[in-house]
Protein backbone atom coordinates (compact mmCIF):
# COMPACT_ATOMS: atom_id res chain seq x y z
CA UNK A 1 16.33 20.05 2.47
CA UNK A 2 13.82 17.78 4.22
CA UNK A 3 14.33 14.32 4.55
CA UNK A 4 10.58 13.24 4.33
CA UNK A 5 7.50 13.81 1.74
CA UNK A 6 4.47 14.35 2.95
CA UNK A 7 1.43 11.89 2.56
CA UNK A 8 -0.22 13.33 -0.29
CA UNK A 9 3.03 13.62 -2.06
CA UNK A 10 3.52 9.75 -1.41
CA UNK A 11 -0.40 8.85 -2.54
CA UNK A 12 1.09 10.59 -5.74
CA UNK A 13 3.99 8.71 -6.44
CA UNK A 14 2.38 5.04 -5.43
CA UNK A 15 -0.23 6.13 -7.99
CA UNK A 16 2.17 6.76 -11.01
CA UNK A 17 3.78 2.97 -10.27
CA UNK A 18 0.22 1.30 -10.59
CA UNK A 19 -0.16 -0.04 -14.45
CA UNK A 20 -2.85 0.76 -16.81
CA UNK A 21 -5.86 -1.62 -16.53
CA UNK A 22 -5.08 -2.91 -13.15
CA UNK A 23 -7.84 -3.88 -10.61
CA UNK A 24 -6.62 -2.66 -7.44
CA UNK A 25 -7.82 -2.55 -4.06
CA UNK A 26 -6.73 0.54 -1.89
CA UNK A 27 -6.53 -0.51 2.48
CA UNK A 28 -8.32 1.30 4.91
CA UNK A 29 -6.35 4.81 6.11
CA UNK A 30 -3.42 6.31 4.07
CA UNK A 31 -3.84 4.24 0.98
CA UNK A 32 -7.21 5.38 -0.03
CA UNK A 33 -5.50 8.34 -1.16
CA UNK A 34 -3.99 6.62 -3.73
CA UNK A 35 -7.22 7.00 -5.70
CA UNK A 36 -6.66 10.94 -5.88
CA UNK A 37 -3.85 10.39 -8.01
CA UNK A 38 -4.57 7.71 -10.63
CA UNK A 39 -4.50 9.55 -14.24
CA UNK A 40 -8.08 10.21 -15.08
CA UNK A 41 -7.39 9.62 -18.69
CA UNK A 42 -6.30 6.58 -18.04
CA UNK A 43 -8.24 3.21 -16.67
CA UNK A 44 -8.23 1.45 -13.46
CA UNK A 45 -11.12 -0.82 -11.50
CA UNK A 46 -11.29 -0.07 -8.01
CA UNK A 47 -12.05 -2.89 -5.80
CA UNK A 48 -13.80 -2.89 -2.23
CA UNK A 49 -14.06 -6.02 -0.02
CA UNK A 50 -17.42 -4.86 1.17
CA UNK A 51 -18.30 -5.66 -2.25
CA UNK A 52 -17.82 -3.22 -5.37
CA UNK A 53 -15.72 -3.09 -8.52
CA UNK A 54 -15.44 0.18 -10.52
CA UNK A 55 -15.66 2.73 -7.43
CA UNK A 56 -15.00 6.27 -9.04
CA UNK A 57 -13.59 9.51 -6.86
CA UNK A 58 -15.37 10.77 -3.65
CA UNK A 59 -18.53 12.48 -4.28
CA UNK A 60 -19.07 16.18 -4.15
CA UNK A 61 -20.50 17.92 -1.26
CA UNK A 62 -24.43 17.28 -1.50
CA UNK A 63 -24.01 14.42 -3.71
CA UNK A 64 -23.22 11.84 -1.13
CA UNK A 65 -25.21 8.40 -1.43
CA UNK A 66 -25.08 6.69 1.53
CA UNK A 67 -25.51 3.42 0.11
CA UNK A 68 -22.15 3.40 -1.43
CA UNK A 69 -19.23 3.45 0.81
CA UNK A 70 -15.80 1.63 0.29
CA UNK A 71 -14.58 -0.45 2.69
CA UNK A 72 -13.28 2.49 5.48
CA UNK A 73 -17.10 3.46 5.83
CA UNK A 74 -16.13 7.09 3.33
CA UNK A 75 -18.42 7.47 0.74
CA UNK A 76 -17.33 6.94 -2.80
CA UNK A 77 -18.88 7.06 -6.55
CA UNK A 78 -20.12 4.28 -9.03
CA UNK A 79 -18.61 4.67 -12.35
CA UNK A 80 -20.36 3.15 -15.81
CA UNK A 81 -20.05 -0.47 -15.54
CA UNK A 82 -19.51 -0.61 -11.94
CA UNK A 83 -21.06 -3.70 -10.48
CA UNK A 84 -22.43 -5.55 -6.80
CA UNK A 85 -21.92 -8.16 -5.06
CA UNK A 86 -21.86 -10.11 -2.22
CA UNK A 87 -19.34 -9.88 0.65
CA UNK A 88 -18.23 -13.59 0.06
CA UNK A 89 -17.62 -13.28 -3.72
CA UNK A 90 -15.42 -10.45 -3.04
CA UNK A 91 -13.54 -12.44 -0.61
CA UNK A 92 -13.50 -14.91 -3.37
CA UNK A 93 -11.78 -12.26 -6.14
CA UNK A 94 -9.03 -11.55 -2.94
CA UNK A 95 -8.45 -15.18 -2.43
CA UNK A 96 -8.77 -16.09 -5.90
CA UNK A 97 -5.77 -13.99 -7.58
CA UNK A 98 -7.79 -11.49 -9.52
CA UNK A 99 -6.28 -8.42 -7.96
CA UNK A 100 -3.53 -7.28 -9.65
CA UNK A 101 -2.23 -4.76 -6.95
CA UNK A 102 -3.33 -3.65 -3.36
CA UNK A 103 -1.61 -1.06 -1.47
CA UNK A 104 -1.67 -1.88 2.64
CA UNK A 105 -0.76 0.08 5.34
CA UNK A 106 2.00 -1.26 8.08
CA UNK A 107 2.96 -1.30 11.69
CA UNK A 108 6.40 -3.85 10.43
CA UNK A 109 7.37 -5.16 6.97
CA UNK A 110 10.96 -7.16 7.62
CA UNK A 111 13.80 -7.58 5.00
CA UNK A 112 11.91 -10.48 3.48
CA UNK A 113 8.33 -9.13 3.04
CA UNK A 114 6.34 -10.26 6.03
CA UNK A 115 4.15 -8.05 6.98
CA UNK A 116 2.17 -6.89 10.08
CA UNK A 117 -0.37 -4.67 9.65
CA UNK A 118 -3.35 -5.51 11.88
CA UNK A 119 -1.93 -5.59 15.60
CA UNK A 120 0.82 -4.36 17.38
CA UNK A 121 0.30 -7.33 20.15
CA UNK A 122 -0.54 -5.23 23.24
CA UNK A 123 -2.83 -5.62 25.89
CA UNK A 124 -5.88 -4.39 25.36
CA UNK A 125 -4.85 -3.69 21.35
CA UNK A 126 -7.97 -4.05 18.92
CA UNK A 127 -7.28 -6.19 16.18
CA UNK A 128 -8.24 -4.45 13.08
CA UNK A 129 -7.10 -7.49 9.98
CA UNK A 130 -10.22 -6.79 8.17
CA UNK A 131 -9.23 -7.97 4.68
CA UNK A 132 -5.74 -7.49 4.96
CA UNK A 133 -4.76 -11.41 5.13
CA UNK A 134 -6.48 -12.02 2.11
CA UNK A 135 -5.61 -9.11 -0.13
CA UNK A 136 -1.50 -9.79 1.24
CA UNK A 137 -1.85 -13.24 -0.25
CA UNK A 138 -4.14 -12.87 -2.77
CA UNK A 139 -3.16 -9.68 -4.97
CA UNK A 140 -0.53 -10.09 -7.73
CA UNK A 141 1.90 -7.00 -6.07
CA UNK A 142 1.19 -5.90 -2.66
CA UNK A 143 2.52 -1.96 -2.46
CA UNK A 144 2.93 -1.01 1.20
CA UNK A 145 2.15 2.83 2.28
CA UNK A 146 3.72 3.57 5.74
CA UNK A 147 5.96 6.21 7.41
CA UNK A 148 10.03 4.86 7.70
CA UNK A 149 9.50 5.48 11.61
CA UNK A 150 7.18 5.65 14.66
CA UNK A 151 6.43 8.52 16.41
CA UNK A 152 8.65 7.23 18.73
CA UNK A 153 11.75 7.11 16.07
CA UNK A 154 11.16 3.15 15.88
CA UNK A 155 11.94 1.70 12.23
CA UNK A 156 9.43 0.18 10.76
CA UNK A 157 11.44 -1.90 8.57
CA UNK A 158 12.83 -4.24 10.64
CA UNK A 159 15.26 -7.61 10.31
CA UNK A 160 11.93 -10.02 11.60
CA UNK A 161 8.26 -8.77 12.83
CA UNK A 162 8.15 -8.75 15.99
CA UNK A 163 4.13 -8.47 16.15
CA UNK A 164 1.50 -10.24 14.57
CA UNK A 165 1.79 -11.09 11.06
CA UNK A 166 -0.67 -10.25 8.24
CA UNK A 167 1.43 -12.62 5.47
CA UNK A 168 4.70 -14.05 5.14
CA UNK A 169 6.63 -12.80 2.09
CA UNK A 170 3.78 -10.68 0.42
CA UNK A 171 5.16 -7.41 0.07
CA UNK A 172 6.32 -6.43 -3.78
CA UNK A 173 7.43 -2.84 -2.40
CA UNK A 174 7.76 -0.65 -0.09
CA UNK A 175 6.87 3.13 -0.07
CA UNK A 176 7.70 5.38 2.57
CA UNK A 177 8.24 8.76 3.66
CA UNK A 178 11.84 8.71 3.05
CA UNK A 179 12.03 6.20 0.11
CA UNK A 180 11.22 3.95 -2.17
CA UNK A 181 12.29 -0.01 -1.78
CA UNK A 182 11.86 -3.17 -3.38
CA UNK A 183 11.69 -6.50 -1.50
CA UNK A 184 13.99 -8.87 -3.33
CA UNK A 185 15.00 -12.57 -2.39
CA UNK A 186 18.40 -11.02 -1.61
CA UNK A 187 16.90 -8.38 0.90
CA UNK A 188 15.82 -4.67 0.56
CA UNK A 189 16.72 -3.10 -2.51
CA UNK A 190 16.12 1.04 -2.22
CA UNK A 191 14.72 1.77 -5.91
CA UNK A 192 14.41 5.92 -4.56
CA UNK A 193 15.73 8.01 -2.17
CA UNK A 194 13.96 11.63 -0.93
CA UNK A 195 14.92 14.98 -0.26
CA UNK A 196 18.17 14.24 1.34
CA UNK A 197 18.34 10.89 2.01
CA UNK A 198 20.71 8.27 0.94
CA UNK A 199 21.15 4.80 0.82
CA UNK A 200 23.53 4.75 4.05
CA UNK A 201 21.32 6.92 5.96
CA UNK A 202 18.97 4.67 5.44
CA UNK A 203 20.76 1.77 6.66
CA UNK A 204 21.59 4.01 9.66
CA UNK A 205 17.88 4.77 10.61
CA UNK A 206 16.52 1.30 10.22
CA UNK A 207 19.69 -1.10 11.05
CA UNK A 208 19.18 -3.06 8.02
CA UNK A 209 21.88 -3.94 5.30
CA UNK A 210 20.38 -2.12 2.23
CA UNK A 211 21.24 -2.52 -1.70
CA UNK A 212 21.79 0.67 -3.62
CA UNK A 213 19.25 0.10 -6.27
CA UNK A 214 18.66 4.11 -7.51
CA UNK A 215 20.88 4.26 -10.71
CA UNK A 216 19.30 1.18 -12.08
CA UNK A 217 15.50 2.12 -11.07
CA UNK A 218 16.43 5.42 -13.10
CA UNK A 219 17.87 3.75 -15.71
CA UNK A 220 14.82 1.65 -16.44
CA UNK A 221 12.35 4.58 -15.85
CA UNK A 222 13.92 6.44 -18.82
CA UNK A 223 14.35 3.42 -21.06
């Protein structure tokens, strides 16, 4: 059985933990996928720092208006009711408290939800924050989207960031590859596990002391 799921799968299961009626802004990379997946019977606002609310799916081939882009320069749809605006009143809505959820991408989140996502710190590195800082301190639950490990086998849940940091205890949760975890002012709770993972492998692959938090993240899924 494989220990990992792949990206898509991942988009997927962010997607189904995002509530009804939430305006949510998706990071540049990986989490734009997220939008694949929200229930189309269901309703959502889409926010864009480069300054949109009510962005709809990507447009079909030959329908492509290049006046509307998200934030990641890909081209996306208006829905009814979408509106405009300027750059610093979107900046405003981040800072403000008016998202409900953002999902981020990650080079490091550590045990107590600071999280790096911008630089690694290297010579010659381009920083790449764009809105990051403000959506990890100004949505209501930030959702990070990242692999457990590097290509190099490195955790990326780690004790204390060792590179820049984006926020200081932001991060609501934590999905990855191999599972599903919660930041909690006692440390990393693991609310999933996948394919064949467990809580102790877990612990083994990142070095962290993890709480087994599976039976009672089922338990209040079926309730």
């Amino acid at each position: 059985m494989s220990t990992r799921i792949s990206r898509t799968d991942l988009a997927r299961r962010i997607a189904a933990d995002i509530p009804e009626g939430s305006v949510v802004n998706l990071g540049i990379g990986a989490p734009t996928l997220v939008a694949n997946y929200l229930p189309g019977d269901t309703e959502f606002v889409l926010h864009t720092e480069n300054g949109m609310l009510g962005m709809g799916p990507a447009p079909e081939p030959g329908t492509v208006d290049p006046d509307l882009i998200n934030a990641g320069k890909q081209p996306v749809t208006a829905l009814p009711g979408s509106a405009y605006f300027h750059h610093a009143d979107s900046f405003a809505m981040m800072r403000g408290g008016h998202l409900d959820v953002c999902v981020l991408g990650a080079f490091q989140v550590s045990e107590t939800g600071d999280l790096a996502n911008w630089s690694t710190g290297e010579p010659g590195a381009i920083p790449a924050v764009g809105g990051a800082m403000d959506l990890a301190i100004g949505a209501k639950s930030v959702y990070v989207m990242t692999d457990l490990l590097t290509k190099q086998g490195t955790p990326k849940l780690v004790a204390a960031c060792t590179y820049p940091l984006t926020g200081v205890r932001c991060v609501t949760r934590i999905y990855t590859d191999h599972a599903v975890l919660d930041v909690t002012p006692d440390g990393l709770r693991v609310r999933e596990t996948f394919g064949d993972n467990t809580v102790d492998s877990l612990a083994a692959l990142t070095g962290l002391n993890l709480a087994d938090a599976t039976d009672a993240a089922a338990f209040l899924e079926g309730v």
